[in-house]
PDB file of N, CA and C in Angstrom:
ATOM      1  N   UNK A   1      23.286   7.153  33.170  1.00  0.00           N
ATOM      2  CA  UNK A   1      23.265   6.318  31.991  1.00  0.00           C
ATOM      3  C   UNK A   1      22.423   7.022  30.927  1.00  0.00           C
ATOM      4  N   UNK A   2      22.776   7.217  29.420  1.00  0.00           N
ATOM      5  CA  UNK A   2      22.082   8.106  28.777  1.00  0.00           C
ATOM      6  C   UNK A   2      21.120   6.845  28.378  1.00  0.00           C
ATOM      7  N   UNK A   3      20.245   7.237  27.558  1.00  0.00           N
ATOM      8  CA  UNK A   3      18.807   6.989  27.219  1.00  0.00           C
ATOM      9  C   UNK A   3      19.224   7.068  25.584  1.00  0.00           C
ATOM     10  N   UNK A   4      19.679   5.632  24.831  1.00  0.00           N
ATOM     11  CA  UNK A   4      19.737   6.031  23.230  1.00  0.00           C
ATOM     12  C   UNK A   4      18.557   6.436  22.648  1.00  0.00           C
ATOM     13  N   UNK A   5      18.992   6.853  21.571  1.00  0.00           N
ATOM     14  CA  UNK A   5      17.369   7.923  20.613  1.00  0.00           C
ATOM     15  C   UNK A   5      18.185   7.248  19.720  1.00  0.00           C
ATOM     16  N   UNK A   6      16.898   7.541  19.042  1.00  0.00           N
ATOM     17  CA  UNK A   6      16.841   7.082  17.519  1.00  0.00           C
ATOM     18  C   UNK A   6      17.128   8.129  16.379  1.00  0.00           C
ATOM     19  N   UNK A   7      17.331   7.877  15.305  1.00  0.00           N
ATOM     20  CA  UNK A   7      18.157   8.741  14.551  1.00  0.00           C
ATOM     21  C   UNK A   7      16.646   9.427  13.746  1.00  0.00           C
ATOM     22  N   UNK A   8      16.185  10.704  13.370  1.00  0.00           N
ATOM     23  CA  UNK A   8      15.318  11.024  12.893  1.00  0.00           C
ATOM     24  C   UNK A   8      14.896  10.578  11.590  1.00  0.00           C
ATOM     25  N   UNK A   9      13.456   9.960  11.342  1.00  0.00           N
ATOM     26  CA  UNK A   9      12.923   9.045  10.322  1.00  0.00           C
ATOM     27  C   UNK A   9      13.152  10.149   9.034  1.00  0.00           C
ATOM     28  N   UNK A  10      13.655   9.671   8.017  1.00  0.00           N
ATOM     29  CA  UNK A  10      13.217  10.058   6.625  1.00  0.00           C
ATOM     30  C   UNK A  10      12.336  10.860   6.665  1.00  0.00           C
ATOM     31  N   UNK A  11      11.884  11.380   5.788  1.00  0.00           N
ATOM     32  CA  UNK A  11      10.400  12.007   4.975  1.00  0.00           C
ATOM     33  C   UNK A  11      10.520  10.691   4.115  1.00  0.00           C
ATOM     34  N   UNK A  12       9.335  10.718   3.767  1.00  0.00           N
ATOM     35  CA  UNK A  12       8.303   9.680   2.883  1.00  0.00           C
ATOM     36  C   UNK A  12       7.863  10.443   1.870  1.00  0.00           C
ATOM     37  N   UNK A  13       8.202  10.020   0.812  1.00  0.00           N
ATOM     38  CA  UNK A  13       7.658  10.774  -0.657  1.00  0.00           C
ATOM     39  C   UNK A  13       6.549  10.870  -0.356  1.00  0.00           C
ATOM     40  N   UNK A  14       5.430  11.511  -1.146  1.00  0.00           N
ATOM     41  CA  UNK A  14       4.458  12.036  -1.152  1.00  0.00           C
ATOM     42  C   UNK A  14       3.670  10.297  -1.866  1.00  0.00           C
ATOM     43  N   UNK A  15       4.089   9.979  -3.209  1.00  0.00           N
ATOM     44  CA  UNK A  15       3.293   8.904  -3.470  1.00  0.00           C
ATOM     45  C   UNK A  15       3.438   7.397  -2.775  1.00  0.00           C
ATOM     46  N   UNK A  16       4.690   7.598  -2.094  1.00  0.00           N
ATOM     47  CA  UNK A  16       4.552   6.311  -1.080  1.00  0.00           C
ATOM     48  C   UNK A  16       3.447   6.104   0.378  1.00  0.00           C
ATOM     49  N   UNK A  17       3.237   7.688   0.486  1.00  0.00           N
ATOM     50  CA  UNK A  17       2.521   7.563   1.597  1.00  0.00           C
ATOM     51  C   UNK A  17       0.997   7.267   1.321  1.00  0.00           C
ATOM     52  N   UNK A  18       0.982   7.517  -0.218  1.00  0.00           N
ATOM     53  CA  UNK A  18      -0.352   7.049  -0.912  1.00  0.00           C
ATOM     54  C   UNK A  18      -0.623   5.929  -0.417  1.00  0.00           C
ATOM     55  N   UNK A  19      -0.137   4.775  -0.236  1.00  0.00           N
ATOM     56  CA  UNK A  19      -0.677   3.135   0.106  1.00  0.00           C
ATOM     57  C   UNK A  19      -0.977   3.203   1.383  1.00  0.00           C
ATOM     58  N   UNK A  20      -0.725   3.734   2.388  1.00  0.00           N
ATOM     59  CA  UNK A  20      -1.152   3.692   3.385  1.00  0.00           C
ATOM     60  C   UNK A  20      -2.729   4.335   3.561  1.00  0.00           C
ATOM     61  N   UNK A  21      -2.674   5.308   2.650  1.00  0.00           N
ATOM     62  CA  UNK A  21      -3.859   6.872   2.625  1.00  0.00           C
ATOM     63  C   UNK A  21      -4.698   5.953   2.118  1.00  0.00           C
ATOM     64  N   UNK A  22      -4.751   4.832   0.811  1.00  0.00           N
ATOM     65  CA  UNK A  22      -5.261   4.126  -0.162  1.00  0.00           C
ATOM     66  C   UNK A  22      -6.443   3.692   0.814  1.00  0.00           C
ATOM     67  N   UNK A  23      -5.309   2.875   1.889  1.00  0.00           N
ATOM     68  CA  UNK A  23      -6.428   1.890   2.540  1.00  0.00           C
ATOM     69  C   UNK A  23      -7.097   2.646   3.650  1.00  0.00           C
ATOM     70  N   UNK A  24      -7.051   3.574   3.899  1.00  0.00           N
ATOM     71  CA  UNK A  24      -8.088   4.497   5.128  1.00  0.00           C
ATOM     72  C   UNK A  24      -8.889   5.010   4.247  1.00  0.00           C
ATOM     73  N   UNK A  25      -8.655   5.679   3.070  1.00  0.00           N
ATOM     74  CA  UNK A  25      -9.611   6.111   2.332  1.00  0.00           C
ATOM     75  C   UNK A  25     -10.581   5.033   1.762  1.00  0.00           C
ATOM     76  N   UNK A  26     -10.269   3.584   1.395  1.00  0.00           N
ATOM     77  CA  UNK A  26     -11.702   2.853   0.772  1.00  0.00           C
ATOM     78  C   UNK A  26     -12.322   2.541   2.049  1.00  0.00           C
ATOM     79  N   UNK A  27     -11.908   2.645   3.520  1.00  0.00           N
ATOM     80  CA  UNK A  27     -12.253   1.962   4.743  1.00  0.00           C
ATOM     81  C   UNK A  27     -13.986   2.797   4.714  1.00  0.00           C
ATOM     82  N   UNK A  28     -13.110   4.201   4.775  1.00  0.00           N
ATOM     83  CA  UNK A  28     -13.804   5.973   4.907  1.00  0.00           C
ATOM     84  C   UNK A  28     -15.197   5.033   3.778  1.00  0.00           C
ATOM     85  N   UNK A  29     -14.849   5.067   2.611  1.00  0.00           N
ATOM     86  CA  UNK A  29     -15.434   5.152   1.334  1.00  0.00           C
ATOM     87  C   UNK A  29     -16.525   4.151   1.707  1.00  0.00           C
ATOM     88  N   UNK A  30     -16.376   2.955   1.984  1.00  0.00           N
ATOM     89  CA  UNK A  30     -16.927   2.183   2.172  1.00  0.00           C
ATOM     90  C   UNK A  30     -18.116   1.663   3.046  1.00  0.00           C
ATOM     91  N   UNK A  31     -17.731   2.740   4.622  1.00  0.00           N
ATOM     92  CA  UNK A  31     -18.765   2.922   5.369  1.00  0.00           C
ATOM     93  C   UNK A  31     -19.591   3.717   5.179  1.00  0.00           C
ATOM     94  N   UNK A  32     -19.086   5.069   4.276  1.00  0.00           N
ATOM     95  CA  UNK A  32     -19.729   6.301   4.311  1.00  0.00           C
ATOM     96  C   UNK A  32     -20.921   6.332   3.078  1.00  0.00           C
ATOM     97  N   UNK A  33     -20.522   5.213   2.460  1.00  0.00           N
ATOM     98  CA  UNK A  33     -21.567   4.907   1.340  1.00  0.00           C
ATOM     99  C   UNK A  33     -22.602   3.817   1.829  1.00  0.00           C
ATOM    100  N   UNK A  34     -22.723   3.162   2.892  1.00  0.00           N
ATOM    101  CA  UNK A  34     -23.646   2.188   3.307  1.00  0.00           C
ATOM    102  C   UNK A  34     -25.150   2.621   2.650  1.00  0.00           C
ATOM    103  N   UNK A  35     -25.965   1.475   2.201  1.00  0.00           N
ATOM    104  CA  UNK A  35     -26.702   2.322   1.309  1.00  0.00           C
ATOM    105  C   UNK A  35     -26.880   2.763  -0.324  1.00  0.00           C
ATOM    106  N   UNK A  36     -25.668   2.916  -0.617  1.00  0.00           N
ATOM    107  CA  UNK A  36     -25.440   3.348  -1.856  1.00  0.00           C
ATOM    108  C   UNK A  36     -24.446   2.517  -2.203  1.00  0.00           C
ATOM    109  N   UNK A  37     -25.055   1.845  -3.369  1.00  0.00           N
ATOM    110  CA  UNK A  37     -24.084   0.454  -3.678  1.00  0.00           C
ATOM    111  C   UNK A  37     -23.448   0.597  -4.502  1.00  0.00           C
ATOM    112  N   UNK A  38     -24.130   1.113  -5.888  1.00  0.00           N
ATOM    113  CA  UNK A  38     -23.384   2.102  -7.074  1.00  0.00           C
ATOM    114  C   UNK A  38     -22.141   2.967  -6.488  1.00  0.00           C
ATOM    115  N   UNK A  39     -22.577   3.524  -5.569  1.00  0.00           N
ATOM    116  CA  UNK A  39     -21.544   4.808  -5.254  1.00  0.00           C
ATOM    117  C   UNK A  39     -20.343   3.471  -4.938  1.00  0.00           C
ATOM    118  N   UNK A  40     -20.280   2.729  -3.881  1.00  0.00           N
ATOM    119  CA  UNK A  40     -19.285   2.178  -3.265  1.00  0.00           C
ATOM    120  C   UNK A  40     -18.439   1.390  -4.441  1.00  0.00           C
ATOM    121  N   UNK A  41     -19.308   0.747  -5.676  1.00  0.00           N
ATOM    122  CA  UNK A  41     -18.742  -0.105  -6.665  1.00  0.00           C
ATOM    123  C   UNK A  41     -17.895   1.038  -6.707  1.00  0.00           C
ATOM    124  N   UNK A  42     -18.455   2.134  -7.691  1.00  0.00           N
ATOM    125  CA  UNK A  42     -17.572   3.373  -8.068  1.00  0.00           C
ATOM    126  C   UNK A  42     -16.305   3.451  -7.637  1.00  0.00           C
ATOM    127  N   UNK A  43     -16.487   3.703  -6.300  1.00  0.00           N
ATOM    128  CA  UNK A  43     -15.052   3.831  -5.142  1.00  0.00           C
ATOM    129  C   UNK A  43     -14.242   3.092  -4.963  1.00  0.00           C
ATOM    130  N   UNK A  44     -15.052   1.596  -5.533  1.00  0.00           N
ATOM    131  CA  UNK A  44     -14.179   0.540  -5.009  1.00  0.00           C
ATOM    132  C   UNK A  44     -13.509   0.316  -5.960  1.00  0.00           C
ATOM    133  N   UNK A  45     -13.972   0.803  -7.522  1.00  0.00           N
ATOM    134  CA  UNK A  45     -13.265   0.853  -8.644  1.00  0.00           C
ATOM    135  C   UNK A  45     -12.327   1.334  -9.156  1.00  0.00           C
ATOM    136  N   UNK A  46     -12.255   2.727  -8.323  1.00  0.00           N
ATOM    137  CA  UNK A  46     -11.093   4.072  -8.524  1.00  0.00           C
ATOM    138  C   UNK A  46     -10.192   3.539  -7.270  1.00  0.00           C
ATOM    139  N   UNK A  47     -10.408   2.984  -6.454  1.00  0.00           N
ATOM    140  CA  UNK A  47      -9.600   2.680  -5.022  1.00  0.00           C
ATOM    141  C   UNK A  47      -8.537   1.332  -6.195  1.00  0.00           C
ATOM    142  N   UNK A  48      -9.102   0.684  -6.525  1.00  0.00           N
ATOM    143  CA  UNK A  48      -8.338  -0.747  -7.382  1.00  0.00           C
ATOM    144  C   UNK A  48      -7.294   0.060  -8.302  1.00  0.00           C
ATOM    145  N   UNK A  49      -7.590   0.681  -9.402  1.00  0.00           N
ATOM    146  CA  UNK A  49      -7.284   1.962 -10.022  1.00  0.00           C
ATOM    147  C   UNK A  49      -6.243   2.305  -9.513  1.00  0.00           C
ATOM    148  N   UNK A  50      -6.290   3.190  -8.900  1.00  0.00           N
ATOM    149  CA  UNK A  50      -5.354   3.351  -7.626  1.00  0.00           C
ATOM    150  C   UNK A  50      -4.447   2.646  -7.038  1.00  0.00           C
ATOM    151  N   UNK A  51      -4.637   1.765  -6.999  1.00  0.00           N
ATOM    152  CA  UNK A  51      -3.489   0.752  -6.276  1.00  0.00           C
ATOM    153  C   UNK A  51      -2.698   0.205  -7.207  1.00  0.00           C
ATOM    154  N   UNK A  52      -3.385  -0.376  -8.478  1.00  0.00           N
ATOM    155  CA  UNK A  52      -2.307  -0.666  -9.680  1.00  0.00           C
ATOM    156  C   UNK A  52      -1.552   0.640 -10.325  1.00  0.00           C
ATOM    157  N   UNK A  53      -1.987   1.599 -10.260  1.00  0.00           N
ATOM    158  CA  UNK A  53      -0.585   2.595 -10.288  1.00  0.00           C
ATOM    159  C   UNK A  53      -0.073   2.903  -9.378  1.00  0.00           C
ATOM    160  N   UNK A  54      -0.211   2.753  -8.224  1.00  0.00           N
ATOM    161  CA  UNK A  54       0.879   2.854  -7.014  1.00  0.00           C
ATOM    162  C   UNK A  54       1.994   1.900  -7.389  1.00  0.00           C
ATOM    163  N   UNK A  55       1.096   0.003  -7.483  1.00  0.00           N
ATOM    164  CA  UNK A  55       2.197  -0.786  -7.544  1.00  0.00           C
ATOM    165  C   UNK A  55       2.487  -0.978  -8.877  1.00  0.00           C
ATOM    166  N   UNK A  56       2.521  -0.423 -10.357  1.00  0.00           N
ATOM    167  CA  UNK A  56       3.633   0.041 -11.132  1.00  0.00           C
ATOM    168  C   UNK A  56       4.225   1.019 -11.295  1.00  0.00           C
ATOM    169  N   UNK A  57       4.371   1.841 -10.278  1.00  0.00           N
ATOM    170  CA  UNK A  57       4.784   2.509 -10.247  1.00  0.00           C
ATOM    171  C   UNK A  57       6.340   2.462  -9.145  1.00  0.00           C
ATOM    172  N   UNK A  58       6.076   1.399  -8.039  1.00  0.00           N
ATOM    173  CA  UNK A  58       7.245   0.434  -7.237  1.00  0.00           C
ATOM    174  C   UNK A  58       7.235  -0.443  -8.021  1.00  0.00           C
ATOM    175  N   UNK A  59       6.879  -1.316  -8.997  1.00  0.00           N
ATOM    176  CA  UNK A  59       7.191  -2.274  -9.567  1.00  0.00           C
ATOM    177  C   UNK A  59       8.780  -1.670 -10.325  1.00  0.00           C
ATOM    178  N   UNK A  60       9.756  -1.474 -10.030  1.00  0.00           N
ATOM    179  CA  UNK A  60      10.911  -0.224 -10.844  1.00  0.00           C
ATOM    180  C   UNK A  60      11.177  -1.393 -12.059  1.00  0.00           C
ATOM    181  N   UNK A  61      11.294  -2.794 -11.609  1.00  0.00           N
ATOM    182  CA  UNK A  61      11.775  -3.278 -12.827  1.00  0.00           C
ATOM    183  C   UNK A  61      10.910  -3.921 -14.018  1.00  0.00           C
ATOM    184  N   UNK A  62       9.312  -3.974 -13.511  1.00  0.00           N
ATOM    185  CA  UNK A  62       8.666  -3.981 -14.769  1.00  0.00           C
ATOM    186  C   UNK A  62       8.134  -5.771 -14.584  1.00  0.00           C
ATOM    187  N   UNK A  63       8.573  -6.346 -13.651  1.00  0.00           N
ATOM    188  CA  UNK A  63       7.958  -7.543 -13.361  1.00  0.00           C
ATOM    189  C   UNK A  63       6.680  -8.266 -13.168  1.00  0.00           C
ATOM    190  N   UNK A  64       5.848  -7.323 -12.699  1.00  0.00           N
ATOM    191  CA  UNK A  64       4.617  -7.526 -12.168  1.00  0.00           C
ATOM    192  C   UNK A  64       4.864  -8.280 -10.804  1.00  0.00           C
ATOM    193  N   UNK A  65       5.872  -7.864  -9.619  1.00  0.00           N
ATOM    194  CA  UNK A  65       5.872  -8.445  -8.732  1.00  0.00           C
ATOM    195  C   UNK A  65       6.717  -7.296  -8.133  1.00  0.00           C
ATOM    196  N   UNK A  66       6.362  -7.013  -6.574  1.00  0.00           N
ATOM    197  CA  UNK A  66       7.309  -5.994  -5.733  1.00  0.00           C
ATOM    198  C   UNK A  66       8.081  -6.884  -4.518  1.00  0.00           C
ATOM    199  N   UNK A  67       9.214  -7.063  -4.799  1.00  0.00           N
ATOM    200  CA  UNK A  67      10.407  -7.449  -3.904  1.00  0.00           C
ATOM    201  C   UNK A  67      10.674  -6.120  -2.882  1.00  0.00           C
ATOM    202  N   UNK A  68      11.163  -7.328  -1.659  1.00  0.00           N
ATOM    203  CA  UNK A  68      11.518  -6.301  -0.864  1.00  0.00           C
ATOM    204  C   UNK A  68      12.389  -4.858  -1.140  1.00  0.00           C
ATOM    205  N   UNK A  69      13.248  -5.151  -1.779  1.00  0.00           N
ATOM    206  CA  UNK A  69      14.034  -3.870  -2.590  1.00  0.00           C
ATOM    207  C   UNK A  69      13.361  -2.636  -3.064  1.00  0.00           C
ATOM    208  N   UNK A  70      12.208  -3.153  -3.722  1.00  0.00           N
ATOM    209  CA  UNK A  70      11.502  -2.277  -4.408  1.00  0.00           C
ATOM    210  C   UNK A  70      10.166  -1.481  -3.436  1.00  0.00           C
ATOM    211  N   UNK A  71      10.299  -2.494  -2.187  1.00  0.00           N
ATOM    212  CA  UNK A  71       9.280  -1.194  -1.028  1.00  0.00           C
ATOM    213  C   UNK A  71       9.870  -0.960  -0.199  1.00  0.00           C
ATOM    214  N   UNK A  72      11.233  -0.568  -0.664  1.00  0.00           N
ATOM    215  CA  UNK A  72      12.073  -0.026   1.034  1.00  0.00           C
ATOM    216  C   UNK A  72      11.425   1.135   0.926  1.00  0.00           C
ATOM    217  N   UNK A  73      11.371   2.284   0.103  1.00  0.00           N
ATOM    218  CA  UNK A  73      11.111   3.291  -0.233  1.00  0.00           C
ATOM    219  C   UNK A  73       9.343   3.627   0.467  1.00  0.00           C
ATOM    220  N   UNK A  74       8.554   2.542   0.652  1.00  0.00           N
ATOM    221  CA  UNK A  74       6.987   2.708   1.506  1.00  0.00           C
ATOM    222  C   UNK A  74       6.852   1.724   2.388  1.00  0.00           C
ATOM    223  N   UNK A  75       6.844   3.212   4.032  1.00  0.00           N
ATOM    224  CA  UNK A  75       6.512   2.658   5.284  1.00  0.00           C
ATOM    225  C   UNK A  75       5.402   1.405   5.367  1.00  0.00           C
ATOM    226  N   UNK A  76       4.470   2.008   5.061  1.00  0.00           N
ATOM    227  CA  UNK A  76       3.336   0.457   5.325  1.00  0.00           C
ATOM    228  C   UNK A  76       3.662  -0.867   4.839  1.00  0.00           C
ATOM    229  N   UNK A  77       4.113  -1.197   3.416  1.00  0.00           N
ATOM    230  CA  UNK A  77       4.570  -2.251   2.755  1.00  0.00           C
ATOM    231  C   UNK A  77       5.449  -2.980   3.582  1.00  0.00           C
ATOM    232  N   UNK A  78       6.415  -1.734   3.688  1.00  0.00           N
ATOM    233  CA  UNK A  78       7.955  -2.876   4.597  1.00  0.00           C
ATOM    234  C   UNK A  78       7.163  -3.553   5.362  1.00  0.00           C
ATOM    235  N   UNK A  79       6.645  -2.674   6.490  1.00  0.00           N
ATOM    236  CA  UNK A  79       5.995  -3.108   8.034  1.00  0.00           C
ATOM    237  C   UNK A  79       5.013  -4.152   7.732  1.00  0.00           C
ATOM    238  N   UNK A  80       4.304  -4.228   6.726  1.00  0.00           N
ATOM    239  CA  UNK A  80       3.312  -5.362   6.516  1.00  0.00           C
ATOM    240  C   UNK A  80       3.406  -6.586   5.395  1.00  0.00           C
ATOM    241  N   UNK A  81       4.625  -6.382   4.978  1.00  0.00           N
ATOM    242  CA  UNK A  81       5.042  -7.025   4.064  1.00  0.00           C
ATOM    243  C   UNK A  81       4.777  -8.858   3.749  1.00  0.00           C
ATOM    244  N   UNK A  82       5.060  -9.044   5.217  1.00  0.00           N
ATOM    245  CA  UNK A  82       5.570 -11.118   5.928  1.00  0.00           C
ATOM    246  C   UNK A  82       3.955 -11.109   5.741  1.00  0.00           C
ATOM    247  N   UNK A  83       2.746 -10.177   6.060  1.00  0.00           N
ATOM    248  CA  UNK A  83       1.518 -10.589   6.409  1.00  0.00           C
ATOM    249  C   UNK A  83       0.818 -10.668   4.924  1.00  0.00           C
ATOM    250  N   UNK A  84       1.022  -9.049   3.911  1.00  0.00           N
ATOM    251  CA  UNK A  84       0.528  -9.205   2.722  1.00  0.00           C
ATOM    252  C   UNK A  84       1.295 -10.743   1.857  1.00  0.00           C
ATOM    253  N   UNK A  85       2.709 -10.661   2.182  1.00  0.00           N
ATOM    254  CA  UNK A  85       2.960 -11.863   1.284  1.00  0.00           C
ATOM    255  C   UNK A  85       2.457 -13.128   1.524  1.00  0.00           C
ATOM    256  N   UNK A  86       1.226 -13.728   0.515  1.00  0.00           N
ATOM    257  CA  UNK A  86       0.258 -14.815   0.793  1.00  0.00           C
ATOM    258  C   UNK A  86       1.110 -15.985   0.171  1.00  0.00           C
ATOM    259  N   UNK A  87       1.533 -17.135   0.674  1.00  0.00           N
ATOM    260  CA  UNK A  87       2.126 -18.042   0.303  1.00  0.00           C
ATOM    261  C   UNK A  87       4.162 -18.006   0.584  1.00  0.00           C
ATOM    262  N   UNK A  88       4.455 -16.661   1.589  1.00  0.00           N
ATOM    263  CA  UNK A  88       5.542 -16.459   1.839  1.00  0.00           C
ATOM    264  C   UNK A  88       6.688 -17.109   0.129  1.00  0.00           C
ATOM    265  N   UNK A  89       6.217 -16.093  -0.661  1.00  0.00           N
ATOM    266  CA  UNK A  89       6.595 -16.408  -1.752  1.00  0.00           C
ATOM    267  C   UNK A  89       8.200 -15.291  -1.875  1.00  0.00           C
ATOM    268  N   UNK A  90       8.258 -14.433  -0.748  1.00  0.00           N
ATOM    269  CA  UNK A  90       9.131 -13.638  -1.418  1.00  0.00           C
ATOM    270  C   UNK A  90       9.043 -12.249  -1.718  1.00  0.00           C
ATOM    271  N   UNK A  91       7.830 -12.245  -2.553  1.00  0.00           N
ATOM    272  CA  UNK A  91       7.365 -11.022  -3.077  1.00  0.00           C
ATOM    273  C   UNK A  91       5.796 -10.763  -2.705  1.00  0.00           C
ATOM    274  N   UNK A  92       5.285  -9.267  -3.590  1.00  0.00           N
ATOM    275  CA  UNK A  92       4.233  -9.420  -3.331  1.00  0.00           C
ATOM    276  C   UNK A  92       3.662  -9.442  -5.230  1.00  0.00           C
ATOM    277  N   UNK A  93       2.818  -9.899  -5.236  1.00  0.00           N
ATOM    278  CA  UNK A  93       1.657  -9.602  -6.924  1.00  0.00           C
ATOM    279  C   UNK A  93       0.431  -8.623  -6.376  1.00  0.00           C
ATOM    280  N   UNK A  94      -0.311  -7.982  -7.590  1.00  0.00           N
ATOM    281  CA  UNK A  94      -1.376  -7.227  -7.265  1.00  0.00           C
ATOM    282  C   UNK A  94      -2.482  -7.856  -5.995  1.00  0.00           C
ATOM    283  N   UNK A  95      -2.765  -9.036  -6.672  1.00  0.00           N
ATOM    284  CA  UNK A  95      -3.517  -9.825  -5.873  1.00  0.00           C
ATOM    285  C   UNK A  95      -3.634  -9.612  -4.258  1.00  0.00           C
ATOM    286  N   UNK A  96      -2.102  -9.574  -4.173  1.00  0.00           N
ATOM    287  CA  UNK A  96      -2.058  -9.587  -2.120  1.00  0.00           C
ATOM    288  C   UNK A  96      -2.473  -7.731  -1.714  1.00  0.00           C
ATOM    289  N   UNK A  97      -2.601  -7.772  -2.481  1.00  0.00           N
ATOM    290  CA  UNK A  97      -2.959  -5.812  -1.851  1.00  0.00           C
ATOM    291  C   UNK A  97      -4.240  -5.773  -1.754  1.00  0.00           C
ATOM    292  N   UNK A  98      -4.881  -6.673  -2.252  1.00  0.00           N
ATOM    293  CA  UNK A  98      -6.587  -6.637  -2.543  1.00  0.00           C
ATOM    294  C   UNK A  98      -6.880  -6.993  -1.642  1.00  0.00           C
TER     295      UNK A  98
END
C-alpha cells in the first residue's frame, strides 16, 4: 500500500514571512532588553511600525481590514487566523495583530 505525500509547499515571499519573523523578533527584543525600558519602548515602537506596513501592504484593497483572500499569500495568518480574529468577525483590523 503506498504511503500518500504531499505535494511540495510553495516558497513564501520574502515579506510574508516577515509576520511570522515580526513576532519572534519583539519576543527576542523584549526579553533581551529586560532592564532597559527606553530601549524596549523603542523596539516596541519600530516592531508596531512594522506591522502596519506589513498589513498595508496585504491590505490589496485599501480597506483597513485583511480578509481571508488577502492572507492566503502568509503562512502564519492563514494558520492563526480563527484565533487572531477577535469577535469572529470575518476579518482581521490592525488591532488583532497587537
Amino acid at each position: 500500500m503506498a504511503i500518500p505525500t504531499l505535494p511540495p509547499a510553495a516558497p513564501i515571499p520574502r515579506r510574508e514571512r516577515a509576520a511570522g519573523a515580526l513576532a519572534g523578533w519583539l519576543l527576542l527584543a523584549l526579553v533581551g532588553s529586560a532592564g532597559f525600558p527606553s530601549r524596549a519602548a523603542d523596539e516596541l515602537q519600530h516592531y508596531q511600525q512594522r506591522l502596519g506596513q506589513l498589513f498595508r501592504q496585504l491590505d490589496r484593497n485599501g480597506d483597513g481590514r485583511l480578509e481571508r483572500d488577502e492572507i492566503r499569500t502568509n503562512a502564519y495568518l492563514q494558520r492563526h487566523f480563527d484565533r487572531l480574529d477577535r469577535g469572529g468577525k470575518g476579518y482581521l483590523v490592525p488591532s488583532d495583530l497587537r
